[in-house]
Structure formats: C-alpha cells, structure tokens
C-alpha atoms as a PDB file:
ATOM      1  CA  UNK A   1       6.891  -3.476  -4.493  1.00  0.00           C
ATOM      2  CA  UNK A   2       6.981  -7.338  -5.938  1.00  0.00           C
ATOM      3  CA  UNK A   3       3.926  -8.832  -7.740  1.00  0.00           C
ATOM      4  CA  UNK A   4       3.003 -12.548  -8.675  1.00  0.00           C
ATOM      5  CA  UNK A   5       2.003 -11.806 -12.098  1.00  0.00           C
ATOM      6  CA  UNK A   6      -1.369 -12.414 -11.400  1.00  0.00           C
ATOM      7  CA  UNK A   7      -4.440 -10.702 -13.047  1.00  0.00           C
ATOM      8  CA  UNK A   8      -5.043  -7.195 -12.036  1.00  0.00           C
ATOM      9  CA  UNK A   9      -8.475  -7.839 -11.536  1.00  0.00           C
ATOM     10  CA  UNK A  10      -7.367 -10.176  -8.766  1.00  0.00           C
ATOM     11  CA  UNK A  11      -6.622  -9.103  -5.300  1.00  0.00           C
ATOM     12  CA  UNK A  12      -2.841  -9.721  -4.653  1.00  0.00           C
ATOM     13  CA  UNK A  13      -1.423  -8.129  -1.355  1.00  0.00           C
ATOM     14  CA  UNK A  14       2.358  -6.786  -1.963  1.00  0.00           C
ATOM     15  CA  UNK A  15       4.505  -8.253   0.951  1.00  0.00           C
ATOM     16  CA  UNK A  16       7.436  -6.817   2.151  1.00  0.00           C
ATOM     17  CA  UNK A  17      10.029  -9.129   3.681  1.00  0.00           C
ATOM     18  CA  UNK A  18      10.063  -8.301   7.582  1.00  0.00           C
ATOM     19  CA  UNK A  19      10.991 -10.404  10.881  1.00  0.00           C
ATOM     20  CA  UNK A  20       8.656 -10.297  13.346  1.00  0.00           C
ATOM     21  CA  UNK A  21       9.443 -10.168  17.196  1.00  0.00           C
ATOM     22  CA  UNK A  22      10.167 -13.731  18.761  1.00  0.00           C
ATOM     23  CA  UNK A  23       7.762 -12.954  21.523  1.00  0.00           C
ATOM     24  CA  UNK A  24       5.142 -11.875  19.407  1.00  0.00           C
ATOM     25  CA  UNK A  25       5.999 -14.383  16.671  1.00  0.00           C
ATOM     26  CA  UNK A  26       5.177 -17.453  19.939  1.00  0.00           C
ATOM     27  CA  UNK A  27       1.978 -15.889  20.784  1.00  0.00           C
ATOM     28  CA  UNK A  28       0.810 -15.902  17.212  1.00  0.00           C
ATOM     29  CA  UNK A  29       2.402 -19.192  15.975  1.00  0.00           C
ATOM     30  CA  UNK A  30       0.333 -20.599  19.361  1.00  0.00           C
ATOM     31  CA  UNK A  31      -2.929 -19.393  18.475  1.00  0.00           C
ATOM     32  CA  UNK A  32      -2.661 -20.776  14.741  1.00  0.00           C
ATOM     33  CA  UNK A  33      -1.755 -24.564  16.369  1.00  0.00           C
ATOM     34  CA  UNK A  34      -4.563 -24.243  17.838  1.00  0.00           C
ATOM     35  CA  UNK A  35      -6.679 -23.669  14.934  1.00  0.00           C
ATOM     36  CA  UNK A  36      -7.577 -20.130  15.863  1.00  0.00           C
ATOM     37  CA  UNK A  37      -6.987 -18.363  12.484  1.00  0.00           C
ATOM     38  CA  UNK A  38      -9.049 -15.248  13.109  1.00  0.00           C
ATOM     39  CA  UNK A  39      -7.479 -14.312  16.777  1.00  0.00           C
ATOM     40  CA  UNK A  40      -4.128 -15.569  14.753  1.00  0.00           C
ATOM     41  CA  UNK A  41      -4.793 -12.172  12.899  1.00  0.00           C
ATOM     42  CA  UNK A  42      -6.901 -10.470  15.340  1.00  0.00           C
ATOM     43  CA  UNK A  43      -3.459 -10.472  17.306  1.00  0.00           C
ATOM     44  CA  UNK A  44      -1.884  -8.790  14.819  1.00  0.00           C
ATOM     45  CA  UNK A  45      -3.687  -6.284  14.222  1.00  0.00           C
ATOM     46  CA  UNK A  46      -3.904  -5.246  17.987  1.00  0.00           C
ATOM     47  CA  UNK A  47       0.264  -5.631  17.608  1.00  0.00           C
ATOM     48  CA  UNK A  48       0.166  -3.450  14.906  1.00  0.00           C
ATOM     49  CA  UNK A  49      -1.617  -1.001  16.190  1.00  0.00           C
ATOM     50  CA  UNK A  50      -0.090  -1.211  19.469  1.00  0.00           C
ATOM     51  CA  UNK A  51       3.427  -0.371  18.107  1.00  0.00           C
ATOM     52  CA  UNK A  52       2.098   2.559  15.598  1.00  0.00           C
ATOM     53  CA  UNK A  53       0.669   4.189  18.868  1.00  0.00           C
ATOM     54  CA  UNK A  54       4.412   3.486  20.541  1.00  0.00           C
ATOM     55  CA  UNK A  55       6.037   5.522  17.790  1.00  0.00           C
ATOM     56  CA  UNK A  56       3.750   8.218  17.745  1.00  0.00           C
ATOM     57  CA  UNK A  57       3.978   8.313  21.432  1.00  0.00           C
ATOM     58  CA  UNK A  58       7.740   8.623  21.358  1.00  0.00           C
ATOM     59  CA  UNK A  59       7.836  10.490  18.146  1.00  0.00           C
ATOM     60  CA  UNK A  60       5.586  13.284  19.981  1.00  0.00           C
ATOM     61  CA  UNK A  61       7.166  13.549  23.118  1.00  0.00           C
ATOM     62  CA  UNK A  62      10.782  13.951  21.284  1.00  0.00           C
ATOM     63  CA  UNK A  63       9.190  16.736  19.088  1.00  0.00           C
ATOM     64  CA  UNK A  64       8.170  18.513  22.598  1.00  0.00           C
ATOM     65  CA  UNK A  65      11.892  17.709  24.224  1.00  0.00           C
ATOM     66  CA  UNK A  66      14.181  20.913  24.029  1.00  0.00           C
ATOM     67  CA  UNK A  67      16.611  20.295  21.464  1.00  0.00           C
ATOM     68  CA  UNK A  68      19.763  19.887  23.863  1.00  0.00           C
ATOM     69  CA  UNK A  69      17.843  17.175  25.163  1.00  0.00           C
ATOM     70  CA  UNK A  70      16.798  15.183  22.004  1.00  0.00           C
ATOM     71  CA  UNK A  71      18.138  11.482  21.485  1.00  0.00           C
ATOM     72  CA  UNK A  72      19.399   9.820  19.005  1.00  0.00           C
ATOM     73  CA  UNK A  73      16.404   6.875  18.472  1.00  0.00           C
ATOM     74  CA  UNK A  74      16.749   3.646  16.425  1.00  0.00           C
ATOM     75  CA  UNK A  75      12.890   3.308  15.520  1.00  0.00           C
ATOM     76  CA  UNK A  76      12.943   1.373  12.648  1.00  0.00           C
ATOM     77  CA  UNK A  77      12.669  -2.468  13.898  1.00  0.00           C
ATOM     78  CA  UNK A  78       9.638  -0.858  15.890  1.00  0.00           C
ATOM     79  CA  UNK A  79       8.097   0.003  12.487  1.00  0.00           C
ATOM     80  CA  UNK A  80       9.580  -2.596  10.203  1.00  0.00           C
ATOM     81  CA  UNK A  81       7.399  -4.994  13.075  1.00  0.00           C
ATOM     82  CA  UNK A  82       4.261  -2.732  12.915  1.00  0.00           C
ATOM     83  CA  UNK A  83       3.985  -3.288   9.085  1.00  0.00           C
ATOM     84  CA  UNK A  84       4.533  -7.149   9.707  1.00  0.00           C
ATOM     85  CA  UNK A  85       1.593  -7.418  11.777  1.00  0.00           C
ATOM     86  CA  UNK A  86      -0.517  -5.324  10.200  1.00  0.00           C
ATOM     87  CA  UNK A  87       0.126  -6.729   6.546  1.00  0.00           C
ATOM     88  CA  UNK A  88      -1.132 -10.249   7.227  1.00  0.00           C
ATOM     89  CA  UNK A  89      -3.906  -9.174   8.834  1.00  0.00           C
ATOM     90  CA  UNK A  90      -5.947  -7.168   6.268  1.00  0.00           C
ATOM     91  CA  UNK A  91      -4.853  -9.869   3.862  1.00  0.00           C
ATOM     92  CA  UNK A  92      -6.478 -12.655   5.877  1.00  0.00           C
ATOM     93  CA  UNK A  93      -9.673 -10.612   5.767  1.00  0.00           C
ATOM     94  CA  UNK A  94      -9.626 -10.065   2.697  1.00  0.00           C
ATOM     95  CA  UNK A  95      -8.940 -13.548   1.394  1.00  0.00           C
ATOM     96  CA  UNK A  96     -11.962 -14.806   3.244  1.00  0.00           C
ATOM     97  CA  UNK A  97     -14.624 -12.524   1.818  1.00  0.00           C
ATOM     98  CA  UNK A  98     -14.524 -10.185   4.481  1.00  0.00           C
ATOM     99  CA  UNK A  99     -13.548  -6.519   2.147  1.00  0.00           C
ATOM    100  CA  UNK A 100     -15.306  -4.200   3.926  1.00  0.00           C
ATOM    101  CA  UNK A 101     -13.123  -5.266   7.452  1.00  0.00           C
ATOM    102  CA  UNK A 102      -9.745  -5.024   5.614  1.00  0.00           C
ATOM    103  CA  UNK A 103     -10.998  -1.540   4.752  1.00  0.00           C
ATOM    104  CA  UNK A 104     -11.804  -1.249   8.132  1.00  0.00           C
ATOM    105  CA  UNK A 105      -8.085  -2.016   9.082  1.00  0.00           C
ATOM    106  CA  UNK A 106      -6.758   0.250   6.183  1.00  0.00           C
ATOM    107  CA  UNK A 107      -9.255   2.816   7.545  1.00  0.00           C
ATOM    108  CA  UNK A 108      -7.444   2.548  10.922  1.00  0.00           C
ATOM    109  CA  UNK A 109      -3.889   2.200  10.169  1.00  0.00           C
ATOM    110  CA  UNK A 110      -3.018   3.875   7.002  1.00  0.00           C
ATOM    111  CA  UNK A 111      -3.480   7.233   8.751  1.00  0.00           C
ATOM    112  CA  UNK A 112      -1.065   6.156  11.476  1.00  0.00           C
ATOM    113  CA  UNK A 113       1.292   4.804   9.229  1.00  0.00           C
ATOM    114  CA  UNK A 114       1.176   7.891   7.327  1.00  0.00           C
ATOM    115  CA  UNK A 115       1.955  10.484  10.793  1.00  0.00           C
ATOM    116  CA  UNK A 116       4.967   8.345  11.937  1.00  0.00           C
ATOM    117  CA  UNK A 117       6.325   8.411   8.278  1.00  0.00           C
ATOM    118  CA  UNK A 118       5.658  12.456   8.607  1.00  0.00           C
ATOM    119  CA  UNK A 119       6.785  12.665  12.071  1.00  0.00           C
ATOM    120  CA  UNK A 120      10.130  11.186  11.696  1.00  0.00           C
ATOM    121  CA  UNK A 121      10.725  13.165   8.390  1.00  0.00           C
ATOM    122  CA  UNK A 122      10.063  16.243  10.935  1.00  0.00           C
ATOM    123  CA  UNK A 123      12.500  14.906  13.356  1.00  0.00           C
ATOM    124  CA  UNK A 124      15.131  14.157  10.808  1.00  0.00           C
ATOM    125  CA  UNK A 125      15.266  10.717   9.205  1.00  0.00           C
ATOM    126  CA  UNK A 126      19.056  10.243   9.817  1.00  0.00           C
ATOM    127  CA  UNK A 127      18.924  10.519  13.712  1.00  0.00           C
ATOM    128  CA  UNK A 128      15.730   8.607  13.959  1.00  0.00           C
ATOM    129  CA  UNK A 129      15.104   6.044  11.509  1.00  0.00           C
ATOM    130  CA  UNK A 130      17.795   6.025   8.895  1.00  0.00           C
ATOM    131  CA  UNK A 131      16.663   2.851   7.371  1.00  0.00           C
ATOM    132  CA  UNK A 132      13.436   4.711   7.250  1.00  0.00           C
ATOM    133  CA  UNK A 133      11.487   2.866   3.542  1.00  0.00           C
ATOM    134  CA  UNK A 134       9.042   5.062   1.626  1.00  0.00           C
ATOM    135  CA  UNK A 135       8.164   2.710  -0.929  1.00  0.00           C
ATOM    136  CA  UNK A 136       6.526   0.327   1.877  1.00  0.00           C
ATOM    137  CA  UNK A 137       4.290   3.421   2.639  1.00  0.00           C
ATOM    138  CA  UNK A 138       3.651   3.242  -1.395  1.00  0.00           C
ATOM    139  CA  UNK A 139       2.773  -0.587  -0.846  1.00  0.00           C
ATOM    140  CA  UNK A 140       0.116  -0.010   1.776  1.00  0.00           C
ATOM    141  CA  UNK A 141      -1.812   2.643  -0.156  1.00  0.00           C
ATOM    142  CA  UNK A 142      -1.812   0.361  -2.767  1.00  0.00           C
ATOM    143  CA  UNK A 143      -3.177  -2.850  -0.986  1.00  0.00           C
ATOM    144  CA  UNK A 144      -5.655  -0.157   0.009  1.00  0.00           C
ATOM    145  CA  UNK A 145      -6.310   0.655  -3.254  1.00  0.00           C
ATOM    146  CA  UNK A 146      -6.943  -2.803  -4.090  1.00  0.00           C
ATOM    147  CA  UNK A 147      -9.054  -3.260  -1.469  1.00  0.00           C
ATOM    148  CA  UNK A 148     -11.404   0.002  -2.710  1.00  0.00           C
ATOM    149  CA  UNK A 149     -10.881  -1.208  -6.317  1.00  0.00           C
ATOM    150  CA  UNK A 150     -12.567  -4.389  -5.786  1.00  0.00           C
ATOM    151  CA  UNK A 151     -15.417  -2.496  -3.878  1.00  0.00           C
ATOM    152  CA  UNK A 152     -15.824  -0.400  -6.898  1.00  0.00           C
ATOM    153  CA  UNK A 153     -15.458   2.551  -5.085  1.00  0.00           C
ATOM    154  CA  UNK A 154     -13.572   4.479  -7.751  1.00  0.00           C
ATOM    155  CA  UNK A 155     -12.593   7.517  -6.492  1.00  0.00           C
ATOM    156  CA  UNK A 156     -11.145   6.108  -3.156  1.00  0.00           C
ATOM    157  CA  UNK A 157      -9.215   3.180  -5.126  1.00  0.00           C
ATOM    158  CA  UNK A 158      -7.798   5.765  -7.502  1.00  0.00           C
ATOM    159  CA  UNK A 159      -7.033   8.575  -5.203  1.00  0.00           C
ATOM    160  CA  UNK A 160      -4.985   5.321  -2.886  1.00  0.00           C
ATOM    161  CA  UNK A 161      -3.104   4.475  -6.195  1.00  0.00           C
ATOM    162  CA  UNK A 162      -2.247   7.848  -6.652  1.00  0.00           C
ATOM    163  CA  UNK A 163      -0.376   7.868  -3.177  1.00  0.00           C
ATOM    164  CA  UNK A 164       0.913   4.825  -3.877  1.00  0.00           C
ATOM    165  CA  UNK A 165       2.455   5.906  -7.340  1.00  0.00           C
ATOM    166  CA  UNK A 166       3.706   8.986  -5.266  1.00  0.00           C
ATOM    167  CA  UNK A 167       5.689   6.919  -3.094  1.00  0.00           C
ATOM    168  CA  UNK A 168       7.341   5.402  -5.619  1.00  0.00           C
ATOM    169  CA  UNK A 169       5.312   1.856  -6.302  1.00  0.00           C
ATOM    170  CA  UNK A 170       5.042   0.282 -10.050  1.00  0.00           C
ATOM    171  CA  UNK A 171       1.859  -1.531  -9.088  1.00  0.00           C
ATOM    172  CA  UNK A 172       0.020   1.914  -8.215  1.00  0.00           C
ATOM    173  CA  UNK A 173       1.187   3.446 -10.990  1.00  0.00           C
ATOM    174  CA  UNK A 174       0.169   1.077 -13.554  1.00  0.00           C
ATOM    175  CA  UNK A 175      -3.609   0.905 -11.844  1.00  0.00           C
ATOM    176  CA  UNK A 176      -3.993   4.465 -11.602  1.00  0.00           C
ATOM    177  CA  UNK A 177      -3.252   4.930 -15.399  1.00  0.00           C
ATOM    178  CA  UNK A 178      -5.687   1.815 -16.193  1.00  0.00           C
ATOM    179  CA  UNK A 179      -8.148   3.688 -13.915  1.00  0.00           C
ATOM    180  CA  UNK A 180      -7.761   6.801 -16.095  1.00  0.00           C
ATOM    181  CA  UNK A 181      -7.680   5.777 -19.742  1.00  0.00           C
ATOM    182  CA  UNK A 182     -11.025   3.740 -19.044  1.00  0.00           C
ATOM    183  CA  UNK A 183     -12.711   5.499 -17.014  1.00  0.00           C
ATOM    184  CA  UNK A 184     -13.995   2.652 -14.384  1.00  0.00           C
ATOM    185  CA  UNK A 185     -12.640   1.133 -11.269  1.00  0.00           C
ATOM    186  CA  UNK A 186     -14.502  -2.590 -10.806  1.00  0.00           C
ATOM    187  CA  UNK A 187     -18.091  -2.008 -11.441  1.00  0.00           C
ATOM    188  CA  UNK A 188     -17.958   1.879 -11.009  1.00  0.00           C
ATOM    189  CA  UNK A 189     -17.157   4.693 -13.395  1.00  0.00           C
ATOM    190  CA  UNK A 190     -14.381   6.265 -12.684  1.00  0.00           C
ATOM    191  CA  UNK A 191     -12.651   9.513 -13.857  1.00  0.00           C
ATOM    192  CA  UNK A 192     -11.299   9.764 -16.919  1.00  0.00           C
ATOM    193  CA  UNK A 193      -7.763  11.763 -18.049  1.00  0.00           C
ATOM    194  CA  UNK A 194      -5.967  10.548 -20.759  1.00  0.00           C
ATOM    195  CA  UNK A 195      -2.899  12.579 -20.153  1.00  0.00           C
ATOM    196  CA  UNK A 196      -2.661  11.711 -16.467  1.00  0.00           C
ATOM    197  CA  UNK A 197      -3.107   7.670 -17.744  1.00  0.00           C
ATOM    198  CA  UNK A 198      -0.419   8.434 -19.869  1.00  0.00           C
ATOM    199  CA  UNK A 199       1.840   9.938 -17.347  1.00  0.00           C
ATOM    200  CA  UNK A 200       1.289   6.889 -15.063  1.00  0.00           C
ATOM    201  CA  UNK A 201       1.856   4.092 -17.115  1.00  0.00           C
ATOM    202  CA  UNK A 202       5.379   5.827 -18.660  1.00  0.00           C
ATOM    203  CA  UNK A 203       5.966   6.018 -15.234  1.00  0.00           C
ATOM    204  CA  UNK A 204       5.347   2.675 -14.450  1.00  0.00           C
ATOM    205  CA  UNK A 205       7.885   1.638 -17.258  1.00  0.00           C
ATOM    206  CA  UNK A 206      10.648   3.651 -15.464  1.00  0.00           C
ATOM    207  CA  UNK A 207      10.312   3.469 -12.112  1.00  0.00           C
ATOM    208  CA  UNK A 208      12.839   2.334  -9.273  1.00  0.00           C
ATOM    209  CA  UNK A 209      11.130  -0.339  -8.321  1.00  0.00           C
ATOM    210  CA  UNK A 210       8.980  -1.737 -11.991  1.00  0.00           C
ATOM    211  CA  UNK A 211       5.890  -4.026 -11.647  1.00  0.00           C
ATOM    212  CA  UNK A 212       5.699  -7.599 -12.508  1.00  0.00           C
ATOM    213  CA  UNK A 213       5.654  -8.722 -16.277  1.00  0.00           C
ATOM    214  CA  UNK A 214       2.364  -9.445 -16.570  1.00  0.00           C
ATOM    215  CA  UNK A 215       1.798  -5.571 -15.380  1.00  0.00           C
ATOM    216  CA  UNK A 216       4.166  -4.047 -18.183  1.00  0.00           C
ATOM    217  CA  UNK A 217       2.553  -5.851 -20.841  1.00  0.00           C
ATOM    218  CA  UNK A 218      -0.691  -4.667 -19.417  1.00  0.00           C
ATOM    219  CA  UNK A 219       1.283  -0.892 -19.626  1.00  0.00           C
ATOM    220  CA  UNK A 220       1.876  -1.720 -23.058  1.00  0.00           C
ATOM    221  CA  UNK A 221      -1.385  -2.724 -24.358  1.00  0.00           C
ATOM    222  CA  UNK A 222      -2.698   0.526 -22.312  1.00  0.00           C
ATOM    223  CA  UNK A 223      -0.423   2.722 -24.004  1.00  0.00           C
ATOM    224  CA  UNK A 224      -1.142   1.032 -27.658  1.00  0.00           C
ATOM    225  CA  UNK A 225      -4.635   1.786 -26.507  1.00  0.00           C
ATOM    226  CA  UNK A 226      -4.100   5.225 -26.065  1.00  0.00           C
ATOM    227  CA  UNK A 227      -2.228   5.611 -29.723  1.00  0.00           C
ATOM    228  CA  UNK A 228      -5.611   4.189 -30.920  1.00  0.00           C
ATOM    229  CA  UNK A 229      -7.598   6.996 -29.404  1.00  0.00           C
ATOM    230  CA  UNK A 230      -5.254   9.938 -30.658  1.00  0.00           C
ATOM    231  CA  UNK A 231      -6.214   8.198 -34.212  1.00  0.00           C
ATOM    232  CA  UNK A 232      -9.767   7.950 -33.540  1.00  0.00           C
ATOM    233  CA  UNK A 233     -11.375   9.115 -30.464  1.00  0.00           C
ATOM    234  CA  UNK A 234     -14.312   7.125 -30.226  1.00  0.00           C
ATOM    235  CA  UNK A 235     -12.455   3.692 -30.892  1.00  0.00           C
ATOM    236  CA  UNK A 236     -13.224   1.260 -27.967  1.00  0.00           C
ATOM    237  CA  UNK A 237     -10.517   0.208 -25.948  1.00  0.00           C
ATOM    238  CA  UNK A 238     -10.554  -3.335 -24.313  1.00  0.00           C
ATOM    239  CA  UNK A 239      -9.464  -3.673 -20.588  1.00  0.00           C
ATOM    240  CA  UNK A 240      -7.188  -6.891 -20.187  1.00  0.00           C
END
C-alpha cells in the first residue's frame, strides 16, 4: 500500500498503479469531456464488475475441465483492469458525500474480488496468474475499512482492517491497532484488546510494505500510549 501522509481521520483511498484497457480507457475519457462525471464512474463500475464475473466464469469452468484438458491462462491483465475500474469508482463516491454507495460498491465487489483471489489459489497461482498481488486484496479491505470507519460502524471497519492487515497492508494494520487500544471507530465504540493493538501496530513497524510517516509516528505515539497504561491503567490516552 502507499499513503499521502494525510490524517487518519481523513478518507484517503490507496491506489495501486494499473493501465487500463485502451478501449475502455476511450469510452471513459469520452464521457468525462463531456462533463458526465457520474456515468464517467458509473462505467467503471459496470467494467469492473463485468470483468470479475469474466474470471469467475473462466475460473469455474477450468475447475470443472478434466485435468488433461486444463490450460495454461494468463488472467492477470483481466484482474489488474478489474481493480482499475473499480478503484476510482468507490473513490468518486466517496469524495462527493455519497458513503453509504461506495459501501454499496465494496458490498458488491469485495466478495468477488475475494473468490477469484481464492479460485486461482485453487487452480494454482503459477499456471494461472503468476503475477497474481495479495497485498492489492489487502488495499481493498482497507479502503473498505475506511469507508465503515467513517460510518462509525466499528465492528465492520475493524473486522475490514483486520483482512487488510492479513494480507499484508501497513495502513490496516496501524488502524486496526488504533481501533483496539481506544476502543472507538469514528463516533462508535469499538472493541477493545490491548494485546491485539499491540500486535498490530509492531506489525505495522515491520511489515513488507510500511505505512506512510505520518502513520508510524501515529504507531509510535500508540505504542507510548500503551507503556502509559501498563504504568497506570486508568491513564487517558489521546487519539492523534
């Protein structure tokens, strides 16, 4: 994952560097000269969904094939172009107000992304998608979870940052452990478990692929925060 270094509390969508389809890219780039931002995105989300239901499609029917008769498939430009069309998308509606549509979209596409992921770990990742990137599974779950966090809906946000963290993303990792140590997600209470917080944010410090700066320091002042309560339990601990 990359960050801006912008304030947690802030929504910031984690993009991953993809090209998009010429084709697709012209009917797109047409509808935004024309000033038609939300069928810009609508567009893309249709695309996005349209290629998810292509890989299952083709990931199902391979499964079924007799094994002398299995392929060798190159699927990962179809899902490197699935993830470019749906990122945009839920960040557009999300940027203009509109939360409870980009949890809509996550609510629709994150279970998709998450049975071609499974589906061509069944078939084997090296004849299928070699290129095949876990930690851009990690980044949706986590713009979920940002989505859910800023809804206050605590349990949602932290169980998405949890599968985020799992797939190997710095930004999930350090929210999750926030999420623990104080107990609240947004306006909501949350679940609190200091030694899962803890576990998290050391995580976050030695991860593959760290958080921004402005994230570790946050880790930091989290885990000074936590010294504080092993000295005295009731001291109050200030969210940055």
């Amino acid at each position: 994952g990359s960050s801006t270094g912008k304030p947690a509390r802030q929504l910031t969508f984690l993009h991953p560097k993809f090209d998009v389809p010429d084709k697709i890219e012209r009917a797109r780039s047409k509808e935004l000269r024309r000033g038609n931002k939300r069928l810009f995105y609508a567009i893309s989300m249709r695309f996005a969904l349209s290629y998810l239901n292509s890989l299952i499609g083709i990931l199902v029917a391979e499964a079924d094939a007799p094994q002398e008769a299995r392929e060798v498939l190159h699927l990962g430009s179809t899902l490197t172009s699935a993830h470019n069309c749906f990122d945009p998308a839920a960040a557009y509606a999300y940027s203009h107000g509109d939360e409870e549509l980009a949890e809509r979209f996550f609510a629709v596409a994150l279970p998709m992304f998450q049975e071609v992921y499974d589906r061509i770990q069944a078939a084997g990742i090296a004849r299928v998608c070699p290129d095949l990137d876990w930690l851009t599974l990690g980044t949706q779950y986590t713009n979920c979870g940002l989505v859910k966090r800023n809804l206050s809906e605590s349990e949602e946000a932290l169980a998405m940052f949890e599968k985020g963290a799992a797939y190997g993303n710095g930004d999930a990792m350090v929210e999750a452990g926030l999420i623990l140590l104080h107990g609240s997600c947004g306006t909501s209470k949350a679940r609190q478990d200091l030694p899962l917080s803890k576990k998290y944010l050391k995580m976050a410090l030695t991860c593959e692929h760290p958080a921004c700066d402005y994230r570790l320091m946050q880790v930091r002042e989290a885990l000074a925060g936590h010294q504080q309560l092993e000295r005295d339990p009731n001291a109050l601990i200030v969210r940055l």
